[in-house]
C-alpha atoms as a PDB file:
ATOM      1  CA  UNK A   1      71.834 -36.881  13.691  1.00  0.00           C
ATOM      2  CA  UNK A   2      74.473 -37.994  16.172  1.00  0.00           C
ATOM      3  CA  UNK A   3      77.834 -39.180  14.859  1.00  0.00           C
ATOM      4  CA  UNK A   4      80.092 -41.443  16.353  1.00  0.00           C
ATOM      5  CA  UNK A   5      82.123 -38.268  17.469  1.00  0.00           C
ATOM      6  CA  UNK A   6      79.377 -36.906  19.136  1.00  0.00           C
ATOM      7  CA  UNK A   7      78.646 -40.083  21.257  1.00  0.00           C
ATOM      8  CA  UNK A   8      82.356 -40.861  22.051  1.00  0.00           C
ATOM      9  CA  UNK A   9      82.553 -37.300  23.483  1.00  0.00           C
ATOM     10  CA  UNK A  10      79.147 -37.169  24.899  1.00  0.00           C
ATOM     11  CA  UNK A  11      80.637 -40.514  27.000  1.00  0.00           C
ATOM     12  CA  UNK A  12      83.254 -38.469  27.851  1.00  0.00           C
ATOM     13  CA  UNK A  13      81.674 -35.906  29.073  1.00  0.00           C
ATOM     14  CA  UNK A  14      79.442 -38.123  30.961  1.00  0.00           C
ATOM     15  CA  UNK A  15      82.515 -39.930  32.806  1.00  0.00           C
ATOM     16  CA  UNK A  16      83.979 -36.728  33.557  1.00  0.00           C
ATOM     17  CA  UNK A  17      80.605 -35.472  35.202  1.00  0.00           C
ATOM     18  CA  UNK A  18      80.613 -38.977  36.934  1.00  0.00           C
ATOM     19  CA  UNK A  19      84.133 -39.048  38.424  1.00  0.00           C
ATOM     20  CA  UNK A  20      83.573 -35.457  39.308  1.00  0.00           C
ATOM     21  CA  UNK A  21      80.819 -36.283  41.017  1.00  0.00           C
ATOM     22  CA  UNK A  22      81.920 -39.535  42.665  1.00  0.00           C
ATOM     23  CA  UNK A  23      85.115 -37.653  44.013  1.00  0.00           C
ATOM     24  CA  UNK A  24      82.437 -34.642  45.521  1.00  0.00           C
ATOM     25  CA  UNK A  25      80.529 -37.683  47.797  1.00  0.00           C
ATOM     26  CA  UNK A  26      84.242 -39.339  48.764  1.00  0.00           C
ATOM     27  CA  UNK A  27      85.191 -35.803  50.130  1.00  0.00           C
ATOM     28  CA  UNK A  28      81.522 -35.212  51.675  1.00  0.00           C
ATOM     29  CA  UNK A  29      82.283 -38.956  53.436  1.00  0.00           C
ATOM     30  CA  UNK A  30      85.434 -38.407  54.619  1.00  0.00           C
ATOM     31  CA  UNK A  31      84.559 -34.730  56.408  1.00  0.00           C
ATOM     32  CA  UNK A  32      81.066 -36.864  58.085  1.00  0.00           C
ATOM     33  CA  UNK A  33      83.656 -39.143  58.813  1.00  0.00           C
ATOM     34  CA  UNK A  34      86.436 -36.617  60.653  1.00  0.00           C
ATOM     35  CA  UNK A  35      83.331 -34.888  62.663  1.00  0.00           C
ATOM     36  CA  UNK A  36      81.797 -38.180  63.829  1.00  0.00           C
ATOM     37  CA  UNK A  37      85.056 -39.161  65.152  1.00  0.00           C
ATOM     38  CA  UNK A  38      85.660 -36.178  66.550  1.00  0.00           C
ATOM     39  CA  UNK A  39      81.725 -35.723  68.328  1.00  0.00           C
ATOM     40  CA  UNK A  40      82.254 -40.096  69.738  1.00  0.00           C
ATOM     41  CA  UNK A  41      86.129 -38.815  71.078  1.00  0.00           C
ATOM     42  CA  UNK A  42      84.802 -35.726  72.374  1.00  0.00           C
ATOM     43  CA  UNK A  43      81.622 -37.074  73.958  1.00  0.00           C
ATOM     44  CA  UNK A  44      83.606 -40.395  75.590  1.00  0.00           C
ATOM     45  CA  UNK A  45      86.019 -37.824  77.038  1.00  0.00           C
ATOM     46  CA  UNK A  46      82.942 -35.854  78.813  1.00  0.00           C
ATOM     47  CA  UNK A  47      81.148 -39.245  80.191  1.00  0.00           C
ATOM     48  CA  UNK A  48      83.943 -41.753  80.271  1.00  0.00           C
ATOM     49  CA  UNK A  49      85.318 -42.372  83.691  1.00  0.00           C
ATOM     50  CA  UNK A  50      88.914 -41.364  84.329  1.00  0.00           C
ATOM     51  CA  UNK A  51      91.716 -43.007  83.136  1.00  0.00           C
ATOM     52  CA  UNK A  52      93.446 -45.536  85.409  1.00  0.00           C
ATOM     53  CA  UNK A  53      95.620 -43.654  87.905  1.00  0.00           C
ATOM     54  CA  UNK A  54      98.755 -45.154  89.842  1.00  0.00           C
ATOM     55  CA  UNK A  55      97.383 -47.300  93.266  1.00  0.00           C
ATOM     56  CA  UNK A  56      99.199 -46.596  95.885  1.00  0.00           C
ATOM     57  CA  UNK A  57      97.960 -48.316  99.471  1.00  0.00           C
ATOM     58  CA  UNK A  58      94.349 -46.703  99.242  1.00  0.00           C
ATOM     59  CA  UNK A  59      92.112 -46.166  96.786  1.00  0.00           C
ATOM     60  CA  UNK A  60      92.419 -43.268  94.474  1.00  0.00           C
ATOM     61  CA  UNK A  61      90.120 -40.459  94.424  1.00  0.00           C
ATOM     62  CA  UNK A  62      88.678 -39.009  91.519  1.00  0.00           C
ATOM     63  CA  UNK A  63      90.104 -36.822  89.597  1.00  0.00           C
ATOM     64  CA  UNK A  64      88.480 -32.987  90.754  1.00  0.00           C
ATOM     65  CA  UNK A  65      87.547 -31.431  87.768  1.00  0.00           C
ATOM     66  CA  UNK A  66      86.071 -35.168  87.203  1.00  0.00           C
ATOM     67  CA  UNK A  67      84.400 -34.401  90.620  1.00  0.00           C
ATOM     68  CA  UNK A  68      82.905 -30.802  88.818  1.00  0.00           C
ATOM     69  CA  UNK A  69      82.016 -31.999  86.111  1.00  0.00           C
ATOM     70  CA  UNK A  70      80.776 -35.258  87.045  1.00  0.00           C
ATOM     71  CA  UNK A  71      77.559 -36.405  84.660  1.00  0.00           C
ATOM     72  CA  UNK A  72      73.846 -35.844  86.683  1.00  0.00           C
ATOM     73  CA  UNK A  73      71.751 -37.783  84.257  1.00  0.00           C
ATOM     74  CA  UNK A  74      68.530 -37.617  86.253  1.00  0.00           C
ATOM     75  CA  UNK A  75      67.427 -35.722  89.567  1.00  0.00           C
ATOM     76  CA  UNK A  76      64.448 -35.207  91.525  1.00  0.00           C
ATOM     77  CA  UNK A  77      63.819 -34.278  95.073  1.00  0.00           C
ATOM     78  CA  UNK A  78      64.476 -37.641  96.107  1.00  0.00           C
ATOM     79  CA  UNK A  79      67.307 -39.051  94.454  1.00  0.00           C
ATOM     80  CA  UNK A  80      70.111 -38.273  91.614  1.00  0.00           C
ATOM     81  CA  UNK A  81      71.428 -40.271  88.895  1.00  0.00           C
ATOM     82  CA  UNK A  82      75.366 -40.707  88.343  1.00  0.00           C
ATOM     83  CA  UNK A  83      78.065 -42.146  86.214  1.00  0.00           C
ATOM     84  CA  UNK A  84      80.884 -43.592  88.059  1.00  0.00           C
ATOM     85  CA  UNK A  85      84.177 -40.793  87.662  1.00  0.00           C
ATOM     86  CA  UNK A  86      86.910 -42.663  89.454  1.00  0.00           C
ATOM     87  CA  UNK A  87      90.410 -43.933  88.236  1.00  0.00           C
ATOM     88  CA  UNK A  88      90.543 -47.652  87.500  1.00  0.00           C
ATOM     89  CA  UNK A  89      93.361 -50.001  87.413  1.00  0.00           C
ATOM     90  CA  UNK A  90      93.032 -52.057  90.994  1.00  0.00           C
ATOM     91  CA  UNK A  91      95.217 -54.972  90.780  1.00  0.00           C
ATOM     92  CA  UNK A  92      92.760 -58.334  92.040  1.00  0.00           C
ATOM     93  CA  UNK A  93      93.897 -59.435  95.741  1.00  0.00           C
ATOM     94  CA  UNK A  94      95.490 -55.935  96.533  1.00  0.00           C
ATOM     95  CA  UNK A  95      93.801 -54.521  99.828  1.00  0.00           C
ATOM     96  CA  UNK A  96      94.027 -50.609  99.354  1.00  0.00           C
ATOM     97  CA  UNK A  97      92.648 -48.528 102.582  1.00  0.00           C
ATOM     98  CA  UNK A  98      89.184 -46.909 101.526  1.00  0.00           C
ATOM     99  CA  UNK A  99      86.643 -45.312 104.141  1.00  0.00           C
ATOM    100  CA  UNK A 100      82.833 -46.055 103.229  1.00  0.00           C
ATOM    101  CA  UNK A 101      81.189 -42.842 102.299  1.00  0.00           C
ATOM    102  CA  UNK A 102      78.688 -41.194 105.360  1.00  0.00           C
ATOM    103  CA  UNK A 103      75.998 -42.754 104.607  1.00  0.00           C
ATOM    104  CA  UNK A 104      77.772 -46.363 103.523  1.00  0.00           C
ATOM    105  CA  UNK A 105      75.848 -48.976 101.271  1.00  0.00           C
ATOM    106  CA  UNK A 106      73.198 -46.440 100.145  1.00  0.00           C
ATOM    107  CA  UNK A 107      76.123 -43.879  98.879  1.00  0.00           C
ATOM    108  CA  UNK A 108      78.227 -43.894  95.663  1.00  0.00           C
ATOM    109  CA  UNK A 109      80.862 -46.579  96.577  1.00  0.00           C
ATOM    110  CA  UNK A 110      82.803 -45.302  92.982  1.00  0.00           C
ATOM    111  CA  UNK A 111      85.893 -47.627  93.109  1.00  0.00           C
ATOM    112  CA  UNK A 112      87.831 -48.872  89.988  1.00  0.00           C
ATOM    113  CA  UNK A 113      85.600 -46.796  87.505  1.00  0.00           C
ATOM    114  CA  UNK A 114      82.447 -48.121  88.574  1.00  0.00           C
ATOM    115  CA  UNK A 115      79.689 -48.128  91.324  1.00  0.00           C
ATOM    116  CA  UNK A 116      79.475 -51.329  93.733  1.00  0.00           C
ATOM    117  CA  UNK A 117      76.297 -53.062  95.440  1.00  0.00           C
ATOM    118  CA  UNK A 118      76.400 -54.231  98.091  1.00  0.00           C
ATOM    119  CA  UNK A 119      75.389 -57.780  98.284  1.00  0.00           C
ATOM    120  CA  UNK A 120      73.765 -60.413 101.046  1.00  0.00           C
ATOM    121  CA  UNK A 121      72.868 -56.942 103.447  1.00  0.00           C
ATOM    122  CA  UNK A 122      69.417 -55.256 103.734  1.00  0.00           C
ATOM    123  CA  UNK A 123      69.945 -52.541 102.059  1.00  0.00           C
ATOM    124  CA  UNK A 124      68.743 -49.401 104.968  1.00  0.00           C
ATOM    125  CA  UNK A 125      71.535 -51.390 106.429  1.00  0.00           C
ATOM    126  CA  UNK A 126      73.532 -48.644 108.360  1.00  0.00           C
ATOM    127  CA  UNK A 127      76.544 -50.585 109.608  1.00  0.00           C
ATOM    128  CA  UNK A 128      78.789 -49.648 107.106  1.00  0.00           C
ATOM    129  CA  UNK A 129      78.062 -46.125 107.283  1.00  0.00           C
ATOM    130  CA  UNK A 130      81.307 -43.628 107.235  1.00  0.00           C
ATOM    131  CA  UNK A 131      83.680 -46.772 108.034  1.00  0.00           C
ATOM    132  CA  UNK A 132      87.439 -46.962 107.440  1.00  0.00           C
ATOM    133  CA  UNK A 133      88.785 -50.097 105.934  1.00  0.00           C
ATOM    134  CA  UNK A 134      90.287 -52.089 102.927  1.00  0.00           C
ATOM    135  CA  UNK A 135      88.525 -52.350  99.014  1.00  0.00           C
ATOM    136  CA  UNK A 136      89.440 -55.602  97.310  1.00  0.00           C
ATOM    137  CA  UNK A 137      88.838 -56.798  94.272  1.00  0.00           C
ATOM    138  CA  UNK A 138      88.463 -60.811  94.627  1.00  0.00           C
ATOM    139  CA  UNK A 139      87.576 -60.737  90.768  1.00  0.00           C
ATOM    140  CA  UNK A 140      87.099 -58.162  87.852  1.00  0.00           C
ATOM    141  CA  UNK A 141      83.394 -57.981  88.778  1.00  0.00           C
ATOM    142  CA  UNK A 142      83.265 -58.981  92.724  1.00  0.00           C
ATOM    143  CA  UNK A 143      85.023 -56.920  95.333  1.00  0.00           C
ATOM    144  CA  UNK A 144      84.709 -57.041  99.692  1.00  0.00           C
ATOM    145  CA  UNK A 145      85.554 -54.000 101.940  1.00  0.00           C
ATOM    146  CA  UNK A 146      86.260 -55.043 104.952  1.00  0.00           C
ATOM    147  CA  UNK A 147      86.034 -52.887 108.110  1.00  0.00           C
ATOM    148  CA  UNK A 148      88.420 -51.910 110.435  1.00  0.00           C
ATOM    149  CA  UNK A 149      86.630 -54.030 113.376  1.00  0.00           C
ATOM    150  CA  UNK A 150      86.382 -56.901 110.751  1.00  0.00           C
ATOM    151  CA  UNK A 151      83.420 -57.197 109.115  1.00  0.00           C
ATOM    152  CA  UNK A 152      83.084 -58.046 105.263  1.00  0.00           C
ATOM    153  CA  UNK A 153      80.770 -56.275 103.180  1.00  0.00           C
ATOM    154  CA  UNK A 154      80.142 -57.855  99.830  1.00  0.00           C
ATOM    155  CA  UNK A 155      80.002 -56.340  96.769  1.00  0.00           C
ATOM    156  CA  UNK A 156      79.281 -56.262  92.999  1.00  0.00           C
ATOM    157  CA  UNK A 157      80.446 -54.353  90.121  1.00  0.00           C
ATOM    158  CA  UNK A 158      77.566 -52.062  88.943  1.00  0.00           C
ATOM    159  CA  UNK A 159      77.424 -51.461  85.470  1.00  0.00           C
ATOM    160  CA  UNK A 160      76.848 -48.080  84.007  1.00  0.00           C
ATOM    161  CA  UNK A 161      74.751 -45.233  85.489  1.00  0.00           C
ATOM    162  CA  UNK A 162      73.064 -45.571  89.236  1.00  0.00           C
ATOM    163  CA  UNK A 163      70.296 -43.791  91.076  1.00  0.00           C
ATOM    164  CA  UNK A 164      71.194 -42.826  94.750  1.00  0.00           C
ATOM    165  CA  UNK A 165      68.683 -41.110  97.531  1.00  0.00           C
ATOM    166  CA  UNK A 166      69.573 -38.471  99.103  1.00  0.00           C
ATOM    167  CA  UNK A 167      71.006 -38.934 102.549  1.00  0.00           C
ATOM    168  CA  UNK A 168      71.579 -36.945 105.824  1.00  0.00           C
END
């Protein structure tokens, strides 16, 4: 027969078991916690694109272990898939000198940590291949290079990753 003793101590020793136990799945949650922090910091670090860098009068270049290490996240014997690596921080309405890369509107045009399309051109459009000139943003997501003999390409902010052929 159970006496009142009994049962007060078997509470006891119940509420001792629980906050025992309760303080084991508080520890368990804060170390799942501290490593999923640390895997989201450590994985933004590997894909983000560079922190913004000091503009001087042309666009900045990435970063070269950026350039190493920069994130293929599709290939085939055609194209590639990239994530934008360069520095942000363009100022809207600054002109900074940039040259087009070789083969212009079909190559990475990485400014301001993203990729840019070009807009209004036919895109095997070959003008703008390998030209010097001026990036400007005109608004967070619209920018215009504008070559050295004058001519405005127009562009758009590309979000995220973007697929690229390969080029001569």
């Amino acid at each position: 027969m159970m006496t009142k003793a009994t049962a007060v101590d078997g509470r006891r020793n119940f509420a001792h078991a629980f906050g025992v136990m309760r303080e084991r799945w508080r520890e368990l949650l804060r170390a799942v916690t501290v490593l999923t922090l640390a895997f989201l910091v450590a994985g933004c670090s590997l894909f983000a694109a560079s922190s913004p860098a000091a503009w001087g009068d042309r666009v900045p270049t990435a970063d070269p272990a950026a350039e190493i290490n920069q994130p293929i996240l599709a290939r085939s014997s055609t194209s590639i898939i990239l994530l934008p690596i360069s520095p942000s921080g363009a100022t809207i309405g600054v002109a900074y000198g940039y040259d087009t890369p070789h083969c212009g509107i079909s190559s990475a045009i990485d400014v301001d940590g993203s990729f840019w399309d070009a807009v209004g051109i036919t895109p095997d459009s070959s003008h703008f291949d390998g030209q010097p000139g001026t990036f400007r943003l005109v608004s967070a997501n619209t920018a215009e290079f504008t070559s050295a003999d004058g001519q405005v390409l127009n562009l758009v902010r590309h979000e995220g990753a973007k697929e690229f052929r390969f080029c001569a």
